[in-house]
N, C-alpha and C. Protein backbone atom coordinates (compact mmCIF):
# COMPACT_ATOMS: atom_id res chain seq x y z
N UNK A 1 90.95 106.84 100.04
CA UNK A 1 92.21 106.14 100.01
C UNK A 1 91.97 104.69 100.44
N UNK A 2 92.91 103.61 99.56
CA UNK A 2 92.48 102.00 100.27
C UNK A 2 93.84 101.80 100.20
N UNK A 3 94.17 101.22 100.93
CA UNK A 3 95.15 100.27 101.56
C UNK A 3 95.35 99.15 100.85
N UNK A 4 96.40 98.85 100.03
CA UNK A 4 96.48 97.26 99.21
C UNK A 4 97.90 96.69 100.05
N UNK A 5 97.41 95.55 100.39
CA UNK A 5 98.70 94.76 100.96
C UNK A 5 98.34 93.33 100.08
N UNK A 6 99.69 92.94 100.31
CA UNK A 6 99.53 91.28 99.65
C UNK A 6 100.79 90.58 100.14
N UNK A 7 100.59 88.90 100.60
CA UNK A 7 102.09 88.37 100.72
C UNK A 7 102.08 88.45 102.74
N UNK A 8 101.23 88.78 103.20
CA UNK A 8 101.89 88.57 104.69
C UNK A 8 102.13 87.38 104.85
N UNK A 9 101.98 86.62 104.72
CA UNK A 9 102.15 85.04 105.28
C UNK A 9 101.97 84.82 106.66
N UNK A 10 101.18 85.03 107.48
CA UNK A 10 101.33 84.86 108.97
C UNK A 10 100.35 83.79 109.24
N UNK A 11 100.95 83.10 110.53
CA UNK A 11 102.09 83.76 111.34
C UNK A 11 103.31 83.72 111.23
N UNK A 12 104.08 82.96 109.78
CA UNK A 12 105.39 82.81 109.78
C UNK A 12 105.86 83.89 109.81
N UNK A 13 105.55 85.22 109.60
CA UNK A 13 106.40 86.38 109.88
C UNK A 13 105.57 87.22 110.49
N UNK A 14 105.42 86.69 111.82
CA UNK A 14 104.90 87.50 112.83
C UNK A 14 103.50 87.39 112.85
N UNK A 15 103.15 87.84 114.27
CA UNK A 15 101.68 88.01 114.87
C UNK A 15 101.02 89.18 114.87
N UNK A 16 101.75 90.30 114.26
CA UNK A 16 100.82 91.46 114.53
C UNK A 16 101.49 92.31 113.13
N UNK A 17 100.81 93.44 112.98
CA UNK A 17 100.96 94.14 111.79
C UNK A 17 102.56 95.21 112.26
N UNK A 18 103.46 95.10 110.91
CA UNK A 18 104.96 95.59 110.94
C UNK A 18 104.36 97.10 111.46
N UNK A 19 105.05 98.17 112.64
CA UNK A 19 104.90 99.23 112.92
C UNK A 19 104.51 100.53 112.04
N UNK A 20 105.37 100.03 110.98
CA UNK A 20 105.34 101.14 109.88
C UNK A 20 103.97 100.60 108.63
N UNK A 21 104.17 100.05 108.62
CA UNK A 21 102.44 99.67 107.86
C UNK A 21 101.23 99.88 108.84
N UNK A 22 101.28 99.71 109.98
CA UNK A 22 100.19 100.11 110.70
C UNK A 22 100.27 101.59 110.40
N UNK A 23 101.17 102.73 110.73
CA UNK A 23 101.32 103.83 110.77
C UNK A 23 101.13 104.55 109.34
N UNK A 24 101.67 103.75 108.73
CA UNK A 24 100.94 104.61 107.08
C UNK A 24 100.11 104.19 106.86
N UNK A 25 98.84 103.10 106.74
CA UNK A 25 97.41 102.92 106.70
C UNK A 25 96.60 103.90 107.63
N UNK A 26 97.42 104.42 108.46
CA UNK A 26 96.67 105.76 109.65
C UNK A 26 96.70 106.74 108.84
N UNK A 27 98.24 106.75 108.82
CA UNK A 27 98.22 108.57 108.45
C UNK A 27 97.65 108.24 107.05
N UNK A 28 97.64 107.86 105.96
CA UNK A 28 97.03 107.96 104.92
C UNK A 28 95.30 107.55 104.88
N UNK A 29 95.16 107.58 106.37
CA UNK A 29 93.48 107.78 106.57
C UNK A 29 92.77 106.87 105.68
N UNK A 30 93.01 105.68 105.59
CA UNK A 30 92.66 104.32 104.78
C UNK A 30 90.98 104.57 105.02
N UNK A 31 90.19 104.37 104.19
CA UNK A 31 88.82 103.88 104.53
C UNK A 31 88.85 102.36 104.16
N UNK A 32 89.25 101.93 103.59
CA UNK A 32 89.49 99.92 102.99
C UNK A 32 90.94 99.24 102.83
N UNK A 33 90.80 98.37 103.22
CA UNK A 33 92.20 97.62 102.89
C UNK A 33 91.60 96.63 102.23
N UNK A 34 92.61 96.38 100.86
CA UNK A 34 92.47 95.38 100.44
C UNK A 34 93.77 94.15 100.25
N UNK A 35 93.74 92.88 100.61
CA UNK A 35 94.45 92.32 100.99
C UNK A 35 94.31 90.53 99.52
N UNK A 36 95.77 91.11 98.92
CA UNK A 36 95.71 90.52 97.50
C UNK A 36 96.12 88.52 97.61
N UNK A 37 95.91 88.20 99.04
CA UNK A 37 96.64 86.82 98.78
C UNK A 37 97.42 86.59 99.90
N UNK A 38 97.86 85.20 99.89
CA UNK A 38 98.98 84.67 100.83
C UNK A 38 98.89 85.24 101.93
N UNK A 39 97.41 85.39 103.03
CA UNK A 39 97.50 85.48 104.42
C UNK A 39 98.06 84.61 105.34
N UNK A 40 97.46 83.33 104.77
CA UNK A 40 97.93 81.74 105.10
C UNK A 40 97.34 81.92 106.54
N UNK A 41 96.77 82.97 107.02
CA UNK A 41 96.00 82.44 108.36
C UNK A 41 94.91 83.82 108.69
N UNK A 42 94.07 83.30 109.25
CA UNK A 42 93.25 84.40 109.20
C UNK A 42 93.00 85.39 110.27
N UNK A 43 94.20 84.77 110.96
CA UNK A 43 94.67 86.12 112.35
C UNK A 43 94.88 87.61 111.66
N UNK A 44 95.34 87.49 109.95
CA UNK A 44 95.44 88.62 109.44
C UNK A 44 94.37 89.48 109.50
N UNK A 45 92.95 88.90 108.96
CA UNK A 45 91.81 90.12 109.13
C UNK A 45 92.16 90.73 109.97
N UNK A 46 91.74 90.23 111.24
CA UNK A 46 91.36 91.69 113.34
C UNK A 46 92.15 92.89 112.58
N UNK A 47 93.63 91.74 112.48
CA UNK A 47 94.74 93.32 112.70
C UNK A 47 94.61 94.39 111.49
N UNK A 48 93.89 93.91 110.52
CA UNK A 48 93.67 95.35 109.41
C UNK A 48 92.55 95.41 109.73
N UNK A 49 91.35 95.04 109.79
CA UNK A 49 90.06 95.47 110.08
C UNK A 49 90.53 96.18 111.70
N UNK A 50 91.12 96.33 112.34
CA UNK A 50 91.83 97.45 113.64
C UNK A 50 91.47 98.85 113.11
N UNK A 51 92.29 98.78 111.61
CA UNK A 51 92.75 99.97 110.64
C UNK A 51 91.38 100.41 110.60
N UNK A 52 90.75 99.87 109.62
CA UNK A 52 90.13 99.88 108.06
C UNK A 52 88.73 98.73 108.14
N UNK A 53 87.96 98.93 107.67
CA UNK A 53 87.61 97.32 106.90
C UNK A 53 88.02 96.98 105.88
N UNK A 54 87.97 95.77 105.50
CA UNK A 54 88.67 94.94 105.10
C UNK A 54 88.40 93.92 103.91
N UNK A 55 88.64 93.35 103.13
CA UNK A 55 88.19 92.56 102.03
C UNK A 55 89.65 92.19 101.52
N UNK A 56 89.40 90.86 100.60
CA UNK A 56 90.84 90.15 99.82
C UNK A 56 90.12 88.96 99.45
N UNK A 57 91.33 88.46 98.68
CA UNK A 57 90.89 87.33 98.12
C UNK A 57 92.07 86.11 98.44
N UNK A 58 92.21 85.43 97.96
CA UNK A 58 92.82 84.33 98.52
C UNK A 58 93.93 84.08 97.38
N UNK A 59 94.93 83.79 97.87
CA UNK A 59 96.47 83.39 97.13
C UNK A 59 96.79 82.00 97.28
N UNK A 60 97.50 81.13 96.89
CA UNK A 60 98.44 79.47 96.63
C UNK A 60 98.47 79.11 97.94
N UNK A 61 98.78 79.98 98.79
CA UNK A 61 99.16 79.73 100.45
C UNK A 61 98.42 79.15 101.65
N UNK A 62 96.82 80.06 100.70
CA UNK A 62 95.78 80.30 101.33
C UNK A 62 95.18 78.83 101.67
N UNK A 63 94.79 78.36 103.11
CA UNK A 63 93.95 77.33 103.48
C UNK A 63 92.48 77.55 102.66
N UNK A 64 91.21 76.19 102.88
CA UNK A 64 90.11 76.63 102.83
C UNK A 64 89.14 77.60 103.76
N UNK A 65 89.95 77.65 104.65
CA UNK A 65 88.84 78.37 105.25
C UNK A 65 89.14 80.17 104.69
N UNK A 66 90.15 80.72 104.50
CA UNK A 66 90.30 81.85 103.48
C UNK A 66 89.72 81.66 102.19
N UNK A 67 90.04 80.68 101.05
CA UNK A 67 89.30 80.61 100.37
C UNK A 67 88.06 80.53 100.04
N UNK A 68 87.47 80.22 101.61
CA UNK A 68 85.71 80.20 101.31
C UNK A 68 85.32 81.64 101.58
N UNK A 69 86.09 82.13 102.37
CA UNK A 69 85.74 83.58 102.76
C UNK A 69 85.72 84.32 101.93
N UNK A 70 86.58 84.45 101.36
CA UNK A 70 87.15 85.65 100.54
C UNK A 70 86.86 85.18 98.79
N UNK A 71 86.94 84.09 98.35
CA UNK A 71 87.15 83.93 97.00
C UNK A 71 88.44 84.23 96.57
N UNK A 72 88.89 83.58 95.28
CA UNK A 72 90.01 83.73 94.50
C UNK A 72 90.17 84.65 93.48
N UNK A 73 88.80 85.36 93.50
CA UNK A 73 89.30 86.67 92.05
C UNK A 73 87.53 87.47 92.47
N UNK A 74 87.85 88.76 92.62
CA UNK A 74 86.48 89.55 92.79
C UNK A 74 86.98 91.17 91.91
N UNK A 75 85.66 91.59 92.34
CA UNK A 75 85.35 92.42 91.07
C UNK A 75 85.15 93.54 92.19
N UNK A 76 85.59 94.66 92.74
CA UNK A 76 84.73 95.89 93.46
C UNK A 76 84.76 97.18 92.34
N UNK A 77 83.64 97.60 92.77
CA UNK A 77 83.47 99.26 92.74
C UNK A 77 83.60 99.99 93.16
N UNK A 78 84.59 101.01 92.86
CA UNK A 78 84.51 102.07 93.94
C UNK A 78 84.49 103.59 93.11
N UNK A 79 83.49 104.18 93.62
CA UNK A 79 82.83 104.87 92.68
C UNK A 79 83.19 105.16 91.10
N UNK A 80 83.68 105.12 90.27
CA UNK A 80 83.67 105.18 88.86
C UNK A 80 84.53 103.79 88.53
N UNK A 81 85.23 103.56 89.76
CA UNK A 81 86.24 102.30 88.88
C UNK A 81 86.10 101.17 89.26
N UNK A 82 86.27 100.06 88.05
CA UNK A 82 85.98 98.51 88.79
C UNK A 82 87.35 98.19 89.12
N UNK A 83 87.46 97.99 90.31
CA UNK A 83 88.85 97.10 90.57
C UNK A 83 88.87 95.52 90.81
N UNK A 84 89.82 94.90 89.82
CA UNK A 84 89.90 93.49 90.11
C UNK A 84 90.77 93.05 90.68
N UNK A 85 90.66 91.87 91.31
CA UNK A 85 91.73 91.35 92.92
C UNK A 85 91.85 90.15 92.47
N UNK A 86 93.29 89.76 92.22
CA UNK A 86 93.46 88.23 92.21
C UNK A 86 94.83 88.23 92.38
N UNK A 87 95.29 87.04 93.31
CA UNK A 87 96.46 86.76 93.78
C UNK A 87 97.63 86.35 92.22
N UNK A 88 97.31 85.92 91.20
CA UNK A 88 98.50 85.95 90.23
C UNK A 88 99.21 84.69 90.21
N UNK A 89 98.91 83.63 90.81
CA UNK A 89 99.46 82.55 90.65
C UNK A 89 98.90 81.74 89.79
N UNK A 90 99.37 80.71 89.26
CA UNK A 90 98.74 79.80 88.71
C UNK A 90 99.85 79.01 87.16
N UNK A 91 99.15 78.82 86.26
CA UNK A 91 100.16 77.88 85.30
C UNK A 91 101.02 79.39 84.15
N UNK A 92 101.04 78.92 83.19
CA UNK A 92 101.91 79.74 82.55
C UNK A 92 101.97 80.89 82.26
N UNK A 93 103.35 81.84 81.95
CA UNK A 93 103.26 83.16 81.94
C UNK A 93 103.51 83.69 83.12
N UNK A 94 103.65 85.09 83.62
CA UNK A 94 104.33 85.91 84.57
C UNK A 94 103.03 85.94 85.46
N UNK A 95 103.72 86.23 86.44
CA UNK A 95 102.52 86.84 87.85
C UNK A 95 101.63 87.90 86.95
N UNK A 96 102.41 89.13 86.75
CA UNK A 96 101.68 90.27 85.51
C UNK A 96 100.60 89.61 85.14
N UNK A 97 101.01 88.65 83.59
CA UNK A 97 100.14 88.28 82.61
C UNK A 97 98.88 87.64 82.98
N UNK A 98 99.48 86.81 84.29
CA UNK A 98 98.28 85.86 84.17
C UNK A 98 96.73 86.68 85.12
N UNK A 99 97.40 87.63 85.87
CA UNK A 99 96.78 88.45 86.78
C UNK A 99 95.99 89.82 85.81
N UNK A 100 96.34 90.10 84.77
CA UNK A 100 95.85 90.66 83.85
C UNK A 100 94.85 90.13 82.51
N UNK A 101 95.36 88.66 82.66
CA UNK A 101 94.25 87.55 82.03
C UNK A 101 93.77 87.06 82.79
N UNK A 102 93.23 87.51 84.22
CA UNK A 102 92.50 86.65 84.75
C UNK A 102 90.83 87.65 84.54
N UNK A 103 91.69 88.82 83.80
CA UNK A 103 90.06 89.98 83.78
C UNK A 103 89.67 89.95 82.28
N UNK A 104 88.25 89.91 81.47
CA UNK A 104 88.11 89.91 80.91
C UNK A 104 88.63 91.60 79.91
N UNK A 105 88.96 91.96 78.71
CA UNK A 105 88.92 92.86 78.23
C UNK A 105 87.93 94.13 78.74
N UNK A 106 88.25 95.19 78.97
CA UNK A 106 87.37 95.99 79.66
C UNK A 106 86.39 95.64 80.18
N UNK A 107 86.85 94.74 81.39
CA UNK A 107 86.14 94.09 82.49
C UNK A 107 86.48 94.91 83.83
N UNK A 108 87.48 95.30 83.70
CA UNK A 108 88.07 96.28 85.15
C UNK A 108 89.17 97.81 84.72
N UNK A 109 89.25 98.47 85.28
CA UNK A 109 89.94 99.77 85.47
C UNK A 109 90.92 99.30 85.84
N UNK A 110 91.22 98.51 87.00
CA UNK A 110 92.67 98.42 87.68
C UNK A 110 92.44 97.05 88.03
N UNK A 111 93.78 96.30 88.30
CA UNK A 111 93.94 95.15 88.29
C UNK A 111 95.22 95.27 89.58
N UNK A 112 94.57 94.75 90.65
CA UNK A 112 95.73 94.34 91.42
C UNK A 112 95.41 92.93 92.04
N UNK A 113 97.40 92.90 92.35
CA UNK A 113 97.95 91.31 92.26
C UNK A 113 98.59 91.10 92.96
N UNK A 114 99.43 90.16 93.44
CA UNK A 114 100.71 89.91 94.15
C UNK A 114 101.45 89.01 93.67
N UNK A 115 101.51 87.40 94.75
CA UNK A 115 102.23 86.31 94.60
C UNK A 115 103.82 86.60 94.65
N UNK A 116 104.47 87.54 93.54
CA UNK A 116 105.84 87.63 93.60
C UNK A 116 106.46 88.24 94.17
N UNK A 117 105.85 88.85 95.14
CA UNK A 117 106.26 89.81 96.02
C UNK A 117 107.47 91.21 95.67
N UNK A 118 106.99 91.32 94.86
CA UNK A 118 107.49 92.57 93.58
C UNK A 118 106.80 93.91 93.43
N UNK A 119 106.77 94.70 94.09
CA UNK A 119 106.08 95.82 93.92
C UNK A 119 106.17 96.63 92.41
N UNK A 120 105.52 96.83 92.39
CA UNK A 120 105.19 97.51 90.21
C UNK A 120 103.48 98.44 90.27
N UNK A 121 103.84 99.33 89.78
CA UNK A 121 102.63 99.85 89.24
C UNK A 121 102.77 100.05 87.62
N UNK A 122 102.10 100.05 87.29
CA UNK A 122 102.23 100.25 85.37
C UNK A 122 100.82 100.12 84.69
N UNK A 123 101.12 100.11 83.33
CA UNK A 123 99.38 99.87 82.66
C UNK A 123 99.86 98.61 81.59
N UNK A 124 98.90 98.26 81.52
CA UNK A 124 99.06 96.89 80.64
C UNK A 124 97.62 96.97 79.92
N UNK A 125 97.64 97.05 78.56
CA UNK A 125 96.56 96.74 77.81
C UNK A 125 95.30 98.31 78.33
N UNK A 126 96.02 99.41 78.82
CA UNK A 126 95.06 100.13 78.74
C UNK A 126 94.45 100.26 80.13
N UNK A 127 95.24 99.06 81.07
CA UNK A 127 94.89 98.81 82.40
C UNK A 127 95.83 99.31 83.48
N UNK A 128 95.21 99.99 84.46
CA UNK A 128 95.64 100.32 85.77
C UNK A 128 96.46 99.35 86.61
N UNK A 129 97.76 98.77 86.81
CA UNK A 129 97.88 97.27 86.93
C UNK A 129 98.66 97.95 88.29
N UNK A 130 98.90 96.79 89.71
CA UNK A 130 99.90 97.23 91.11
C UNK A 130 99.81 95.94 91.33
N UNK A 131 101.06 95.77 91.83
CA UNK A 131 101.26 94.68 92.93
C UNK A 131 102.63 95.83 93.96
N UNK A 132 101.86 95.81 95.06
CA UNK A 132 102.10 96.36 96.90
C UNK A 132 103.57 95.73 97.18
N UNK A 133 103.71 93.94 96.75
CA UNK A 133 104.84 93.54 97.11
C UNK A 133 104.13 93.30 98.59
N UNK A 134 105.35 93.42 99.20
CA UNK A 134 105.02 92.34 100.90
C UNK A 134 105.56 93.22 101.88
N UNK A 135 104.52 93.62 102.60
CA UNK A 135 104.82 94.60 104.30
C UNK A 135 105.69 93.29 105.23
N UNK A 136 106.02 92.24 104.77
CA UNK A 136 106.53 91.16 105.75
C UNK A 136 107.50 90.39 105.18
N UNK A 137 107.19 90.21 104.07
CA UNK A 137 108.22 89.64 103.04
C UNK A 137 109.04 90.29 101.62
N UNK A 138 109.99 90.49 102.27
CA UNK A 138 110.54 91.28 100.69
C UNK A 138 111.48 90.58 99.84
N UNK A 139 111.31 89.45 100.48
CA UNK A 139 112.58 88.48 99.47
C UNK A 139 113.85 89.13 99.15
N UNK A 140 113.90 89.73 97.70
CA UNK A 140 115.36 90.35 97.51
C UNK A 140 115.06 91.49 97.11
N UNK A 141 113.69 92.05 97.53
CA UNK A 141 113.52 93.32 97.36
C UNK A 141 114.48 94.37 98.74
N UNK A 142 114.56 95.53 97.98
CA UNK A 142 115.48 95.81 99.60
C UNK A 142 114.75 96.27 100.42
N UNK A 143 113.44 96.52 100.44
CA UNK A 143 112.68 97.23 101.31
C UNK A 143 110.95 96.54 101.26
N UNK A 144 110.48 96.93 102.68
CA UNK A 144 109.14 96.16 102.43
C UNK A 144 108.67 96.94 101.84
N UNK A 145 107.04 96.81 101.53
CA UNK A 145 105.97 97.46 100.40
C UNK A 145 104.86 97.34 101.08
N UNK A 146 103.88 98.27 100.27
CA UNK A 146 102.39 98.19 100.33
C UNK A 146 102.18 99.29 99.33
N UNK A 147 100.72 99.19 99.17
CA UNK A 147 100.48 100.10 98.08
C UNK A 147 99.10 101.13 98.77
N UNK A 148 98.98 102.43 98.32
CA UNK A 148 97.76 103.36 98.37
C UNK A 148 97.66 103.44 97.08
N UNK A 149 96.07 102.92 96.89
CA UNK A 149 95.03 103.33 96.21
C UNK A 149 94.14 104.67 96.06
N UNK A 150 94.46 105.59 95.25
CA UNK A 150 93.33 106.42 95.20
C UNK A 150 92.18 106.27 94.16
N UNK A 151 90.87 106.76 94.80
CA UNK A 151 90.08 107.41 93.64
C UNK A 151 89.34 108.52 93.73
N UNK A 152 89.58 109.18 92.43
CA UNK A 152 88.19 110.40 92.42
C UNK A 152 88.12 110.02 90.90
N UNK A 153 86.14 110.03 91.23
CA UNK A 153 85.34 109.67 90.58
C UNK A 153 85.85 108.54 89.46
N UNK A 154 86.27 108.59 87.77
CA UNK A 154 86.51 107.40 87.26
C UNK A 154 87.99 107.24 87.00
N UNK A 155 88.88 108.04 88.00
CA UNK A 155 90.17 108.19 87.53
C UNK A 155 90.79 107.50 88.87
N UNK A 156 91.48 106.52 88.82
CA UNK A 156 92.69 105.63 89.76
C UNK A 156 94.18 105.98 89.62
N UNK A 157 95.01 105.89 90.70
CA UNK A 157 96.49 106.08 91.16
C UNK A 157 96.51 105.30 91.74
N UNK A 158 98.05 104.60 91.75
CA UNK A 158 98.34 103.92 92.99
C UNK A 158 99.89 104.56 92.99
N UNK A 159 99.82 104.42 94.36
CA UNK A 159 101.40 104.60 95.07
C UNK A 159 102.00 103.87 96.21
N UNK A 160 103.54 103.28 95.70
CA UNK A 160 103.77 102.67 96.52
C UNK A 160 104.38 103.06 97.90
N UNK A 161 104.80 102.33 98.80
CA UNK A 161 105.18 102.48 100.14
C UNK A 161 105.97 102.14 100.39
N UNK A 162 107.40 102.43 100.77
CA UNK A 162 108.97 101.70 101.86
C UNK A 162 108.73 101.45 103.06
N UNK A 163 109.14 100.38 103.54
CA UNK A 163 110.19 100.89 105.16
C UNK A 163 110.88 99.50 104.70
N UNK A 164 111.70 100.48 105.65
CA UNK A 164 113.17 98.94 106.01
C UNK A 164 112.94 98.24 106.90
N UNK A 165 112.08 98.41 108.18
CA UNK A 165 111.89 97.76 109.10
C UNK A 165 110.51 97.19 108.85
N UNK A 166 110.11 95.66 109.49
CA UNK A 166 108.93 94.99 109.72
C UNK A 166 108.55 94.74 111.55
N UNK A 167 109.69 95.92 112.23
CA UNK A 167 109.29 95.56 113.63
C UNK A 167 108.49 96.37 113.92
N UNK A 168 107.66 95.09 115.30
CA UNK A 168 105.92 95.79 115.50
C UNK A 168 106.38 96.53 116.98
């Protein structure tokens, strides 16, 4: 099981991880979190590497010193499937499209994204596609998000996550 978050923005919304996202990265026994963008500070790693270890890539928000860390679009394996990570921002077309053109044609299994802070799972082009949405920010979503990742062997799921509350 991995852990996909995207969109914390901290510290503008808080210093430590929302109660209920800490608590479902437990009980769903996370071995990885992956973290799609918009940390905007890098107090975020400790508190998921607490969880999990940890990996992401960097979103619009993101200073250089995230961007040198992490990169803006990566490629993992996890045993049968390539998953690709990119925050979804950039010039024309939807968060979706451009986050789904940022992978070459059967370049990846699953494609996860953020930026709009919109939680979605679906397939696009044959592709495994999620965006988690925001454990901190839900804009006019009514509830926060995150997403679980599964895999066995070359087959991927994702499922998303509620709470109403972000208190730690």
């Amino acid at each position: 099981m991995i852990g996909v978050v995207s969109d914390t923005h901290f510290p503008r919304f808080g210093r430590a991880l929302p109660r209920a996202l800490e608590r479902g990265l437990q009980r769903a026994n996370v071995e990885r979190i992956l973290h799609l963008g918009d940390m905007t500070d890098l107090l975020a790693v400790p508190l998921f590497e607490a969880i999990a270890p940890f990996d992401a890539v960097a979103g619009n928000n993101d200073g250089a010193a995230i961007r040198e860390r992490f990169g803006r679009r990566k490629i993992l394996r996890v045993e049968g499937v390539r998953i690709g990570m990119v925050h979804g921002d950039g010039g024309r077309g939807t968060t979706k499209s451009r986050a789904v053109e940022a992978f070459d044609q059967g370049e990846v299994d699953v494609v996860l994204f953020g930026h709009s802070h919109r939680p979605v799972v679906g397939r696009e082009r044959g592709v495994l596609i999620a965006n988690p949405g925001s454990p901190t920010d839900k804009r006019l979503n009514p509830l926060y998000s995150y997403a679980v990742l599964t895999v066995d062997g070359a087959q991927a799921r994702v499922q998303l996550k509620f709470y109403a509350s972000r208190a730690v």
